[in-house]
C-alpha atoms as a PDB file:
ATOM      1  CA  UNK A   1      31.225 -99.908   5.715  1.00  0.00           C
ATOM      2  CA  UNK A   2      28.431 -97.113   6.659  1.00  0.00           C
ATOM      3  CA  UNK A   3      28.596 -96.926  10.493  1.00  0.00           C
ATOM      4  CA  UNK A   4      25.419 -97.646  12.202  1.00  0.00           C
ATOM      5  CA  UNK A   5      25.199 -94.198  13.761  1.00  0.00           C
ATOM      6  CA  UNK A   6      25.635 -92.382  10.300  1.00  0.00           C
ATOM      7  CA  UNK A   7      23.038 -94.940   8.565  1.00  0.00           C
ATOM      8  CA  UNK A   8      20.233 -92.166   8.546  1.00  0.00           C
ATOM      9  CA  UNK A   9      22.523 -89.634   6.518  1.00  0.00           C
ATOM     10  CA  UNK A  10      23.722 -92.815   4.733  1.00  0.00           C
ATOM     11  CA  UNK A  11      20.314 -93.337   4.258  1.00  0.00           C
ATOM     12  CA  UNK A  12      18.950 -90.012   2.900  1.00  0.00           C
ATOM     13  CA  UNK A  13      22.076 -89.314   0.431  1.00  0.00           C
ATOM     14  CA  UNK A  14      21.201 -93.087  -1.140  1.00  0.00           C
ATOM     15  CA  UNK A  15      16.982 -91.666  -1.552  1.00  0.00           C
ATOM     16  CA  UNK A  16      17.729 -88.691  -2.856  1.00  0.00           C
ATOM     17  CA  UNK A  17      19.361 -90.394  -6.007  1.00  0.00           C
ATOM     18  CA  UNK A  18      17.053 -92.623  -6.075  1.00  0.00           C
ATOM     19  CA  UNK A  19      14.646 -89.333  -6.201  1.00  0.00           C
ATOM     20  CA  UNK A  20      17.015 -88.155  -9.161  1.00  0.00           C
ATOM     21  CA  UNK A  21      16.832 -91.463 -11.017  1.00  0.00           C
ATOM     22  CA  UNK A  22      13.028 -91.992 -10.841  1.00  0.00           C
ATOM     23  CA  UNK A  23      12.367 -88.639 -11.711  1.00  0.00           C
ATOM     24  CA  UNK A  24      10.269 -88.144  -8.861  1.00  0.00           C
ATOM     25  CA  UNK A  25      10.186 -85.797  -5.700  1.00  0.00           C
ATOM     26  CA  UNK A  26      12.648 -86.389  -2.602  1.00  0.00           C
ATOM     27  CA  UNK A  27       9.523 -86.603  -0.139  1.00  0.00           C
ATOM     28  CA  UNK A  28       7.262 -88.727  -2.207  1.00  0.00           C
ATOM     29  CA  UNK A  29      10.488 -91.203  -2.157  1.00  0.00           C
ATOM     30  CA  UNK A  30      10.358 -90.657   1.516  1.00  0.00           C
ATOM     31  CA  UNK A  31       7.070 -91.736   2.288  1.00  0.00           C
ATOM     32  CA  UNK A  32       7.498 -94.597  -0.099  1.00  0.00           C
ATOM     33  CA  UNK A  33      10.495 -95.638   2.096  1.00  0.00           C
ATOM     34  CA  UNK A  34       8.931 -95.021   5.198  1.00  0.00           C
ATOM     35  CA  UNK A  35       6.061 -97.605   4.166  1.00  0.00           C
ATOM     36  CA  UNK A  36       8.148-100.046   2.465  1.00  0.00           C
ATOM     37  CA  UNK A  37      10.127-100.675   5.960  1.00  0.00           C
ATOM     38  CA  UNK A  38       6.801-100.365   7.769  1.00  0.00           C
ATOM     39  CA  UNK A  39       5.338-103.337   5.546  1.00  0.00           C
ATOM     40  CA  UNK A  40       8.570-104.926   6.237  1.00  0.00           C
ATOM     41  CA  UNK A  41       8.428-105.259   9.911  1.00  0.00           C
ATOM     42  CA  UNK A  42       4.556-106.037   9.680  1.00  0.00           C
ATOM     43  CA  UNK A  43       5.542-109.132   7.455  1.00  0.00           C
ATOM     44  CA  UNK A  44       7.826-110.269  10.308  1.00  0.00           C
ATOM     45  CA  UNK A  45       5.250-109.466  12.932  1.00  0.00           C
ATOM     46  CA  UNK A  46       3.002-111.903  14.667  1.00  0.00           C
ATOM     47  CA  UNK A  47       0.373-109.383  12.914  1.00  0.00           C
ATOM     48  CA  UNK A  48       1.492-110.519   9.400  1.00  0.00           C
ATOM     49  CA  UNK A  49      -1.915-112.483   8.415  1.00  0.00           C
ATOM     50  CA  UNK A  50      -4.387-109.902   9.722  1.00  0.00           C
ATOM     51  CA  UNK A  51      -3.507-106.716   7.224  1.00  0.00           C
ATOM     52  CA  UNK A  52      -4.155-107.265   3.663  1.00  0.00           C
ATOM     53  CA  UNK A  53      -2.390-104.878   1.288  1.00  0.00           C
ATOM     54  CA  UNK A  54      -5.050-102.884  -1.087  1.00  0.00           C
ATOM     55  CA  UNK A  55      -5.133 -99.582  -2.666  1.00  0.00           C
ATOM     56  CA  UNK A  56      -2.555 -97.331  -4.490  1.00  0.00           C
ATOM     57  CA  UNK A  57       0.311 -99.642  -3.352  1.00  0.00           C
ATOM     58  CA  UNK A  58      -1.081-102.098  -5.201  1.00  0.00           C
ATOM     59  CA  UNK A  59      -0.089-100.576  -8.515  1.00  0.00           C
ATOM     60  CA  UNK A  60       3.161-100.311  -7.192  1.00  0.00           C
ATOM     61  CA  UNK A  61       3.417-104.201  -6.135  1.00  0.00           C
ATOM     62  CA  UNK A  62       2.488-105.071  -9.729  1.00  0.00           C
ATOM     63  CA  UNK A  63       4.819-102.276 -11.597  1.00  0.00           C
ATOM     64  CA  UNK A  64       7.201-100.228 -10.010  1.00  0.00           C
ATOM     65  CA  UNK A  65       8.182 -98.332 -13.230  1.00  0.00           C
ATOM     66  CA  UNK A  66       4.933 -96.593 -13.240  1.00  0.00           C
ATOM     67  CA  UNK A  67       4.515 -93.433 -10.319  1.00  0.00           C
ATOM     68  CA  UNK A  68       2.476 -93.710  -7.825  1.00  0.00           C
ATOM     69  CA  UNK A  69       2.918 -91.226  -5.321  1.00  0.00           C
ATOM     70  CA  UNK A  70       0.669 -92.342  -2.280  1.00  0.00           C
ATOM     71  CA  UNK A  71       1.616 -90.959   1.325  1.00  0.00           C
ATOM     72  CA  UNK A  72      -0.510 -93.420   2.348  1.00  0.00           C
ATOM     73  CA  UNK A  73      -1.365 -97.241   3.430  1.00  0.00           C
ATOM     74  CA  UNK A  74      -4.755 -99.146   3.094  1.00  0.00           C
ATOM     75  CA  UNK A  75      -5.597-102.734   4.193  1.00  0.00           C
ATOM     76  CA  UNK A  76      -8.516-104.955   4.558  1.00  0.00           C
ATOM     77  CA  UNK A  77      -8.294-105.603   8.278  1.00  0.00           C
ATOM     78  CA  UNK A  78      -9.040-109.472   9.710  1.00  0.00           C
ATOM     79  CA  UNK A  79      -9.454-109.647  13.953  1.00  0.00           C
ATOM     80  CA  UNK A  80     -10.599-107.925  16.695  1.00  0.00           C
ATOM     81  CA  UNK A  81     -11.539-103.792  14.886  1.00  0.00           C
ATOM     82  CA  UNK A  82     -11.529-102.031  17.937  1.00  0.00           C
ATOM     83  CA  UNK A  83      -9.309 -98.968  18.278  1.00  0.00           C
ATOM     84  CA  UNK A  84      -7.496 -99.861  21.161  1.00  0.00           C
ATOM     85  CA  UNK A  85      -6.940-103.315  19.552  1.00  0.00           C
ATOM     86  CA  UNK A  86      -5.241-101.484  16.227  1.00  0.00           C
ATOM     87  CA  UNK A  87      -3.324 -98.977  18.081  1.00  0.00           C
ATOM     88  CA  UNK A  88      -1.503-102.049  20.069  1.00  0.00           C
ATOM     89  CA  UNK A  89      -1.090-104.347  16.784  1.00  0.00           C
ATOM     90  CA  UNK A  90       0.184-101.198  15.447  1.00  0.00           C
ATOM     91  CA  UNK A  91       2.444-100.625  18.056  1.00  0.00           C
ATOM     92  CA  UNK A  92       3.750-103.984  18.308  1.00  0.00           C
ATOM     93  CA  UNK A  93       4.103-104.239  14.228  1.00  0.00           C
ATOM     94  CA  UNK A  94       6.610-100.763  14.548  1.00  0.00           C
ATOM     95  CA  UNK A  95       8.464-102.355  17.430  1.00  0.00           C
ATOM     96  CA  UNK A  96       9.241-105.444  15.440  1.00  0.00           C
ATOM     97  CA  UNK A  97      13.122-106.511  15.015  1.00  0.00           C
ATOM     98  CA  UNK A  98      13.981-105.373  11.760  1.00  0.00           C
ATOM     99  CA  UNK A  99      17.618-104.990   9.969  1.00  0.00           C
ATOM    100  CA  UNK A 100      19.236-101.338  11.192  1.00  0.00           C
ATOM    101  CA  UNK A 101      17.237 -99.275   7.973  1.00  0.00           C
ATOM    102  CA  UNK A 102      17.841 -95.895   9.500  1.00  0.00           C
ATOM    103  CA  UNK A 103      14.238 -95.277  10.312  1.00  0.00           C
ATOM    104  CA  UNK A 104      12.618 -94.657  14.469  1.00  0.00           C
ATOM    105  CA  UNK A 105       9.081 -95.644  14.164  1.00  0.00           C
ATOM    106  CA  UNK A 106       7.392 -93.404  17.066  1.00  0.00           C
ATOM    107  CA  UNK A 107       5.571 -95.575  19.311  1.00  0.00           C
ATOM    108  CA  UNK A 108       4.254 -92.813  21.553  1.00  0.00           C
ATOM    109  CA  UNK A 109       2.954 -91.324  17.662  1.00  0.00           C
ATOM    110  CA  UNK A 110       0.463 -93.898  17.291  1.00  0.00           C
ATOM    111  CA  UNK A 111      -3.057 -92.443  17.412  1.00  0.00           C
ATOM    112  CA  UNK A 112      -6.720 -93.873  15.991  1.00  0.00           C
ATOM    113  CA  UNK A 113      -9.950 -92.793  15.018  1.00  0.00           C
ATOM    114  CA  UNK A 114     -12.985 -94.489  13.664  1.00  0.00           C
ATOM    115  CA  UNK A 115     -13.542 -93.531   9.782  1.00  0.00           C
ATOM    116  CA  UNK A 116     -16.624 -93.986   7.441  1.00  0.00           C
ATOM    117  CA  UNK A 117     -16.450 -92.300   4.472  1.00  0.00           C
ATOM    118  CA  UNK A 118     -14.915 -93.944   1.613  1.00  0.00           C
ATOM    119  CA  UNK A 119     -15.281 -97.154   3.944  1.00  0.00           C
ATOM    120  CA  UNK A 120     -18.604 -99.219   3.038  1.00  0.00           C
ATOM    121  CA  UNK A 121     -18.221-101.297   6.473  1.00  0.00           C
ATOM    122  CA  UNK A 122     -16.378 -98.363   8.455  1.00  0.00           C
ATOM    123  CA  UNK A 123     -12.618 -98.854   9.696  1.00  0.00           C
ATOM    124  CA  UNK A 124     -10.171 -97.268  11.438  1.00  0.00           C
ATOM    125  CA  UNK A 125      -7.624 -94.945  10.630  1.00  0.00           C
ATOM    126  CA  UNK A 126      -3.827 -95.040  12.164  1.00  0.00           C
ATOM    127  CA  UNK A 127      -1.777 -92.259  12.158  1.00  0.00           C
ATOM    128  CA  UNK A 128       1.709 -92.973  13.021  1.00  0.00           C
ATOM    129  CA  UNK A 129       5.414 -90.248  13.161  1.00  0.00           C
ATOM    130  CA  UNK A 130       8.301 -92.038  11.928  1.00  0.00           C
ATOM    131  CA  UNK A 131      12.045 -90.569  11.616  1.00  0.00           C
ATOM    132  CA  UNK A 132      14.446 -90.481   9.419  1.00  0.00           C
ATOM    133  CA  UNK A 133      17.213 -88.826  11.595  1.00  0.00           C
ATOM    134  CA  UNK A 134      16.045 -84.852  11.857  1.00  0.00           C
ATOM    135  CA  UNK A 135      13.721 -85.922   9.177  1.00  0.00           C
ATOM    136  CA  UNK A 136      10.030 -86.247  10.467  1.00  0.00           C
ATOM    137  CA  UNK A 137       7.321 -88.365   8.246  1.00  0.00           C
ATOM    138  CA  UNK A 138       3.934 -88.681   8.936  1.00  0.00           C
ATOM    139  CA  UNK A 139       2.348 -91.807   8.306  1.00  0.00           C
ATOM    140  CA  UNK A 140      -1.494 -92.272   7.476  1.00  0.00           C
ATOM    141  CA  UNK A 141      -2.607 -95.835   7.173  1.00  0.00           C
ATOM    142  CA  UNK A 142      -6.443 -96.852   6.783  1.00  0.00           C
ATOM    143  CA  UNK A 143      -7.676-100.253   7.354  1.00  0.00           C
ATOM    144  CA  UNK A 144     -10.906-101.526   6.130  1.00  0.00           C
ATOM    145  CA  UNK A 145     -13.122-104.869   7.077  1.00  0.00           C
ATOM    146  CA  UNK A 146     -15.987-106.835   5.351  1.00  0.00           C
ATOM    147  CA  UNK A 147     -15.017-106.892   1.673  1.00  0.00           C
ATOM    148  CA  UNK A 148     -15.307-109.949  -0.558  1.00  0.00           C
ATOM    149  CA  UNK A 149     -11.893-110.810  -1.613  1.00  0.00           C
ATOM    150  CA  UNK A 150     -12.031-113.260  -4.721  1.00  0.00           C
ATOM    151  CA  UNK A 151      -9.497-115.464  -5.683  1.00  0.00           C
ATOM    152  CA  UNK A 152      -7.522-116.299  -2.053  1.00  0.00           C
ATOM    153  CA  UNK A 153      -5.197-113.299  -1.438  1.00  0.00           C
ATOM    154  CA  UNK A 154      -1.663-113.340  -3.086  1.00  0.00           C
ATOM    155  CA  UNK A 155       1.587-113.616  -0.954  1.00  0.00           C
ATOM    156  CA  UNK A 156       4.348-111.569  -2.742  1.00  0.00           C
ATOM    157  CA  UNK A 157       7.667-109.310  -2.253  1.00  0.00           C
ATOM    158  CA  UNK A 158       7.093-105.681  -2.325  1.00  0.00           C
ATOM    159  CA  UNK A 159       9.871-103.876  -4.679  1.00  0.00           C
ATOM    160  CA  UNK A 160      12.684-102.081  -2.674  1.00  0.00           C
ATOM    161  CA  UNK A 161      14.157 -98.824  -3.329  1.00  0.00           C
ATOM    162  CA  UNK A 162      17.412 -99.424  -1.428  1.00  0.00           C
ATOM    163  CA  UNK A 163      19.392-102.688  -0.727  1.00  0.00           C
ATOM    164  CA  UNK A 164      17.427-103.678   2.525  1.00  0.00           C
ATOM    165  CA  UNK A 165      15.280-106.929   2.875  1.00  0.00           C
ATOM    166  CA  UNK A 166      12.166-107.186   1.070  1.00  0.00           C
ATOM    167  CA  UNK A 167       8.702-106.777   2.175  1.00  0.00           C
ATOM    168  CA  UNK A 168       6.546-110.485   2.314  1.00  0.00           C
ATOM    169  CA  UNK A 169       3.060-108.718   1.955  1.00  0.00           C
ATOM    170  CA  UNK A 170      -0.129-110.697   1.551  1.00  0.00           C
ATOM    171  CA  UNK A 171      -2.174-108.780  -0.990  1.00  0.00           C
ATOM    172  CA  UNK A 172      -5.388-108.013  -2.989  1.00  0.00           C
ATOM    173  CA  UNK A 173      -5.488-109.837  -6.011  1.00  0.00           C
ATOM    174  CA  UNK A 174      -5.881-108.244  -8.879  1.00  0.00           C
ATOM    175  CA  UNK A 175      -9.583-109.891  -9.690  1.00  0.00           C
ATOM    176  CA  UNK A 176     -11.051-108.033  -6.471  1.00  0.00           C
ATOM    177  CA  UNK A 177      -9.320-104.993  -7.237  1.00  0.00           C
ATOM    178  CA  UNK A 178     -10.969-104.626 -10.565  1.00  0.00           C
ATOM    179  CA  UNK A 179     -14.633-106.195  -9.086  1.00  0.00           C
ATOM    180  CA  UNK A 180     -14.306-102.739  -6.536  1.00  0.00           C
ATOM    181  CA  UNK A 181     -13.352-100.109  -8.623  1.00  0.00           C
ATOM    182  CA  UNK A 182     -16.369-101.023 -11.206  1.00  0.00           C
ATOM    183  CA  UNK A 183     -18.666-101.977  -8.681  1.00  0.00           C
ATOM    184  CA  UNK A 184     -17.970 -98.269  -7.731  1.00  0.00           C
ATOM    185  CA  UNK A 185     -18.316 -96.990 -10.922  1.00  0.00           C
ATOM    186  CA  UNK A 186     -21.540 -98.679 -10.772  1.00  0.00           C
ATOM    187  CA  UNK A 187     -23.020 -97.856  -7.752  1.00  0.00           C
ATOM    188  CA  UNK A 188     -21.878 -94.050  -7.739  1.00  0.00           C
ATOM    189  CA  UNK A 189     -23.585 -93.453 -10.796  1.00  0.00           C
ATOM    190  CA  UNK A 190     -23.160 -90.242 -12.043  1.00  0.00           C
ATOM    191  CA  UNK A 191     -22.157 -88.486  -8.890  1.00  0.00           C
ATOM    192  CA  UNK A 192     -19.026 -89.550  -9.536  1.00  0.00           C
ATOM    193  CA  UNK A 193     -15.789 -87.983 -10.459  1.00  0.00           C
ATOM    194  CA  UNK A 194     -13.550 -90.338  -9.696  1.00  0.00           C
ATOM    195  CA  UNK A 195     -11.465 -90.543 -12.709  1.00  0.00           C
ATOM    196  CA  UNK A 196      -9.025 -92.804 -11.885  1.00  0.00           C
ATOM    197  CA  UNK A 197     -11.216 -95.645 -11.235  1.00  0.00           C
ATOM    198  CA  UNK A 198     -11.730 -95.224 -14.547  1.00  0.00           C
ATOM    199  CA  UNK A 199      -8.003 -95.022 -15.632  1.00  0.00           C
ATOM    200  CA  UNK A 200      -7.338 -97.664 -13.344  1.00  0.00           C
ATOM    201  CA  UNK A 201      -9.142-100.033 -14.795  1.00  0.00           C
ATOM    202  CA  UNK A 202      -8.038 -99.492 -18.458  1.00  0.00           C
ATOM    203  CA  UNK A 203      -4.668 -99.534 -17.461  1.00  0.00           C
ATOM    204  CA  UNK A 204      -4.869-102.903 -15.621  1.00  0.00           C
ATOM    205  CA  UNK A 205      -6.824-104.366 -19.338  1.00  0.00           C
ATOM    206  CA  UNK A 206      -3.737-103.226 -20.750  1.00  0.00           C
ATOM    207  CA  UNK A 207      -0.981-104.906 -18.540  1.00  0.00           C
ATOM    208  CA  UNK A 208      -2.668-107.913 -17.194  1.00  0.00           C
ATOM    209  CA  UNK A 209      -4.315-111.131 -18.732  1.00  0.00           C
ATOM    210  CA  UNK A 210      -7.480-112.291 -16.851  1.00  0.00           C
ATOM    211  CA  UNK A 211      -9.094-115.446 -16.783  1.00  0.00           C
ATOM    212  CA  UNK A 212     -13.113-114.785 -17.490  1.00  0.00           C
ATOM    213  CA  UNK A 213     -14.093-117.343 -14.615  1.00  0.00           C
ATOM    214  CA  UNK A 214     -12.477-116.121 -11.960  1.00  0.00           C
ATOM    215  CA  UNK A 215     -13.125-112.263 -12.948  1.00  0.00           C
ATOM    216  CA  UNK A 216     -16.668-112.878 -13.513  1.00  0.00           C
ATOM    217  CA  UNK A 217     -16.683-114.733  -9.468  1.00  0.00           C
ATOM    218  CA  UNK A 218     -14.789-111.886  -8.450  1.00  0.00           C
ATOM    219  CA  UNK A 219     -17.506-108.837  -9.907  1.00  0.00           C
ATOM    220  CA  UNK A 220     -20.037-111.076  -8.522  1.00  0.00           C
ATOM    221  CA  UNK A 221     -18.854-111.418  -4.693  1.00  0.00           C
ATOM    222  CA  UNK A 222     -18.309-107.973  -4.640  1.00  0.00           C
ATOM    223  CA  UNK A 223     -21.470-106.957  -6.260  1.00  0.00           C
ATOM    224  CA  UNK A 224     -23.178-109.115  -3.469  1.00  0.00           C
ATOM    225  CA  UNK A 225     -21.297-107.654  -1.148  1.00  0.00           C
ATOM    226  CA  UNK A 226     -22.130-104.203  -1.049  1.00  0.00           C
ATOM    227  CA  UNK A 227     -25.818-105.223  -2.562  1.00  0.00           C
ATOM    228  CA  UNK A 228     -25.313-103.411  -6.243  1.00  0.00           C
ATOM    229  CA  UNK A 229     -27.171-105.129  -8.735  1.00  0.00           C
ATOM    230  CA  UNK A 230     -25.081-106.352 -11.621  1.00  0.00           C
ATOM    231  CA  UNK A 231     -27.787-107.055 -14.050  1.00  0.00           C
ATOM    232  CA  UNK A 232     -29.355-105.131 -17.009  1.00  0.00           C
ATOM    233  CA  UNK A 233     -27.883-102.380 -19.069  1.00  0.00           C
ATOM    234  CA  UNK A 234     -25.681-100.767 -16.107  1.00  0.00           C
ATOM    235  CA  UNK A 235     -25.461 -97.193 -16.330  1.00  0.00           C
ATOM    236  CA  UNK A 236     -21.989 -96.521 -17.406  1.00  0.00           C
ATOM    237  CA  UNK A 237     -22.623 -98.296 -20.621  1.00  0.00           C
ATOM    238  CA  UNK A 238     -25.302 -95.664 -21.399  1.00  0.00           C
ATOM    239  CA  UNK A 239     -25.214 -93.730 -24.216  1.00  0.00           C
ATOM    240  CA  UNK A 240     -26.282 -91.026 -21.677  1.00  0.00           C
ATOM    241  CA  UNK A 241     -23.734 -91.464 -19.273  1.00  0.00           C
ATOM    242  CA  UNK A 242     -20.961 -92.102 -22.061  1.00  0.00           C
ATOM    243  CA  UNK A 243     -21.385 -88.996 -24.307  1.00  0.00           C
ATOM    244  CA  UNK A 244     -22.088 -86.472 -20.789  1.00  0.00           C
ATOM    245  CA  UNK A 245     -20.144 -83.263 -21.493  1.00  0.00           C
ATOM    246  CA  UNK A 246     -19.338 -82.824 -18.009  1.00  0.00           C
ATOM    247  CA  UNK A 247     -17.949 -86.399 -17.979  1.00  0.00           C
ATOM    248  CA  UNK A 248     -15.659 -85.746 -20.986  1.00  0.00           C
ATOM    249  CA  UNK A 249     -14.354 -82.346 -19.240  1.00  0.00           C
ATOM    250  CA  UNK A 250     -13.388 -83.931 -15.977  1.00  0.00           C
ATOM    251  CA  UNK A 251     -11.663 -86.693 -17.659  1.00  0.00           C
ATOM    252  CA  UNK A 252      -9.726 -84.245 -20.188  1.00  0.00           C
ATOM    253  CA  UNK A 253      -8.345 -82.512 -17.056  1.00  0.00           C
ATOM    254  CA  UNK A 254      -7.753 -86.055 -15.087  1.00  0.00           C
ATOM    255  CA  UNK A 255      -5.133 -86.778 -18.423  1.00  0.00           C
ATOM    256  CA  UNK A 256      -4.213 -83.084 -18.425  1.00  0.00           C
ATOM    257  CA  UNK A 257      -3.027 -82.824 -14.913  1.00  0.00           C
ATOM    258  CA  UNK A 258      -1.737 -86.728 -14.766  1.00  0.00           C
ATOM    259  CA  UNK A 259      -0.230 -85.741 -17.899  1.00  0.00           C
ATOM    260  CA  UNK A 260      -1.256 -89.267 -19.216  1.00  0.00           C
ATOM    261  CA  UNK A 261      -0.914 -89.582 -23.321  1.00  0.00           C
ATOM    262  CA  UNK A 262      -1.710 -93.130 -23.358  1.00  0.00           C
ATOM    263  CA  UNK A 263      -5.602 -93.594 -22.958  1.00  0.00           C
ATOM    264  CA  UNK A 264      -7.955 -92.862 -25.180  1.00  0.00           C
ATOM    265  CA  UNK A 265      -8.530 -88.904 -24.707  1.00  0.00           C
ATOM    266  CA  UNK A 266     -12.056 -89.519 -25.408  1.00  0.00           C
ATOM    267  CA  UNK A 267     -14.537 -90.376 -22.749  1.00  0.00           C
ATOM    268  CA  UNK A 268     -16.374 -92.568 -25.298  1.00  0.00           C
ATOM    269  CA  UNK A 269     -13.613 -94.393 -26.516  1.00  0.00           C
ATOM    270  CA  UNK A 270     -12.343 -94.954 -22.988  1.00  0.00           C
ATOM    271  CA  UNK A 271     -15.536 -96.674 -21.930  1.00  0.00           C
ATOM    272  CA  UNK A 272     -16.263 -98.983 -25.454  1.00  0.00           C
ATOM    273  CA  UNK A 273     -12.801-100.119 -23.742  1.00  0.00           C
ATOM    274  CA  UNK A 274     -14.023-100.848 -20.734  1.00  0.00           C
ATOM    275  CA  UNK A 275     -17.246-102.208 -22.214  1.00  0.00           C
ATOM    276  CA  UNK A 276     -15.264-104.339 -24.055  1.00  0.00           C
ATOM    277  CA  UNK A 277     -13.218-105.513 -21.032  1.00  0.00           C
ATOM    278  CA  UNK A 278     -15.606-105.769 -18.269  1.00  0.00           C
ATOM    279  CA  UNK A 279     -18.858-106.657 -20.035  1.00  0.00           C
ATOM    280  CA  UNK A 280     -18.128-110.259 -21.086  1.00  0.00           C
ATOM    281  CA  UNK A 281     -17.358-110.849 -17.839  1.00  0.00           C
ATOM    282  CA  UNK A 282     -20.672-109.753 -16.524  1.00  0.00           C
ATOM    283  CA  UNK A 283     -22.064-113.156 -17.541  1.00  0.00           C
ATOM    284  CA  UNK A 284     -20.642-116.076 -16.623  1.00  0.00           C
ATOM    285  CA  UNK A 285     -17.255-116.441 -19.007  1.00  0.00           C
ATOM    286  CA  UNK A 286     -14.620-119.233 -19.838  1.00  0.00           C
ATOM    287  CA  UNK A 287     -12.706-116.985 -22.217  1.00  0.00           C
ATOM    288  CA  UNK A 288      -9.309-115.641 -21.073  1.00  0.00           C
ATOM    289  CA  UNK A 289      -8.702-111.563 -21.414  1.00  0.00           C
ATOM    290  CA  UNK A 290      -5.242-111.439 -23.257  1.00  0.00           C
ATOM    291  CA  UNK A 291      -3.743-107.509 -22.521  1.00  0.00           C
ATOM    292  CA  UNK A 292      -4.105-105.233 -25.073  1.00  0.00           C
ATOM    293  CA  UNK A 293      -5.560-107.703 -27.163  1.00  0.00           C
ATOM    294  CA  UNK A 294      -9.319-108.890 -26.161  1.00  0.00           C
ATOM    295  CA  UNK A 295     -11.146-112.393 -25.068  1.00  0.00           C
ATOM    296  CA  UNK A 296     -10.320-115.228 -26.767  1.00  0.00           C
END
């Protein structure tokens, strides 16, 4: 048996096949680590119900066997906001009892700032130094408040790369996740070139069934939320906004440089998809979304 003080090395040898395996780079399986154990100890921590998991992780809760490299966390924060009350939860969450892992979360690391863009109430952003013996990994987690989260968030295990304890993460569901990334589709109009809201959203169409109710509550709180109007011909179902050059460029390079051969390599095509997906769902719907396949 590995002995405690040779778990780090232990540790790294064990990633870096994983690294080999997944066909993906040593320090994106790093940082992966590094937040897997930190979601860990959260779940154990007296903190547990006041950090909802949302963002790129997300897509890694529902299926690991697709990349996402991410080096770092987002939540939907519930509590007291203020910096000084993060940096202690945040302090307390890394001190947590946890199974030996090989990992020293810094607590002298922990620093906060007050963030607004990309954050439609504000937030705060943590920055935290773990270690994984000589190896240093910076940490960047953002948390979030005031969002409309519809159905009741889910309460799930976050895959493992190695044979430690599973995270118990409360998480978006999938029905707000969707309502926010076309709800910014919507509202940025055609300023924006984010194309993997766009991706995003066709790829969840194509792994997930939906139930029309629920989706239709979900674009609907959110859409009240932020105060877009969800009414109308919305302007990514233009013709205009669906046959823009520019459009079709940016998302030709987003497949190029994702190298992505699944989705339709049309901008068009992608968003009669979409159309197809989202717009029933606009209204109120009791059909059920079946992946791949279409309302029935």
């Amino acid at each position: 048996m590995t002995k405690l003080k040779n778990l780090p090395a232990s540790v790294k040898a064990r990633l870096l096949n994983v690294a080999r395996t997944r066909h993906e780079t040593f320090n994106d399986i790093l940082v992966r680590y590094c937040i897997e154990r930190l979601l860990y100890r959260l779940g154990q921590s007296k903190h547990a119900d006041r950090f909802l998991l949302k963002g790129a992780l997300l897509f890694v809760l529902w299926d690991d066997r697709v990349p996402r490299p991410t080096r770092d966390v987002d939540f939907l924060g519930f509590g007291n906001m203020e910096i000084d009350a993060i940096i202690d939860a945040f302090r307390e969450i890394i001190a947590t009892n946890a199974p030996p892992d090989g990992l020293h979360f810094e607590e002298a690391s922990v620093r906060a700032e007050e963030i607004r863009e990309g954050q439609e109430y504000g937030g705060v952003r943590i920055n935290i130094t773990a270690w994984l013996g000589k190896a240093r990994i910076p940490m960047q987690i953002d948390v979030g408040s005031g969002d409309a989260v519809t159905p009741a968030p889910e309460v799930t295990d976050f895959p493992v790369l190695l044979d430690f304890p599973p995270p118990r993460v409360r998480a978006y569901p999938i029905y707000t996740v969707v309502a926010e990334k076309f709800e910014a589709i919507v509202s940025i109009g055609p300023r924006n070139t984010r194309m993997k809201d766009f991706h995003d959203l066709w790829f969840l169409s194509r792994r997930f069934d939906f139930d029309g109710s629920m989706l239709h509550q979900a674009l609907s709180a959110t859409f009240r939320r932020r105060g877009t109007v969800m009414e109308g011909e919305l302007l990514p179902f233009t013709s205009e906004y669906v046959n823009d050059a520019a459009r079709q460029a940016q998302w030709h390079g987003f497949l190029g440089r994702n190298a992505l051969k699944t989705p339709p390599d049309q901008f068009p095509l992608l968003m009669a998809e979409l159309r197809e997906f989202v717009g029933p769902a606009l209204k109120s719907n009791n059909q059920r979304w079946y992946a791949g396949k279409g309302w029935e």
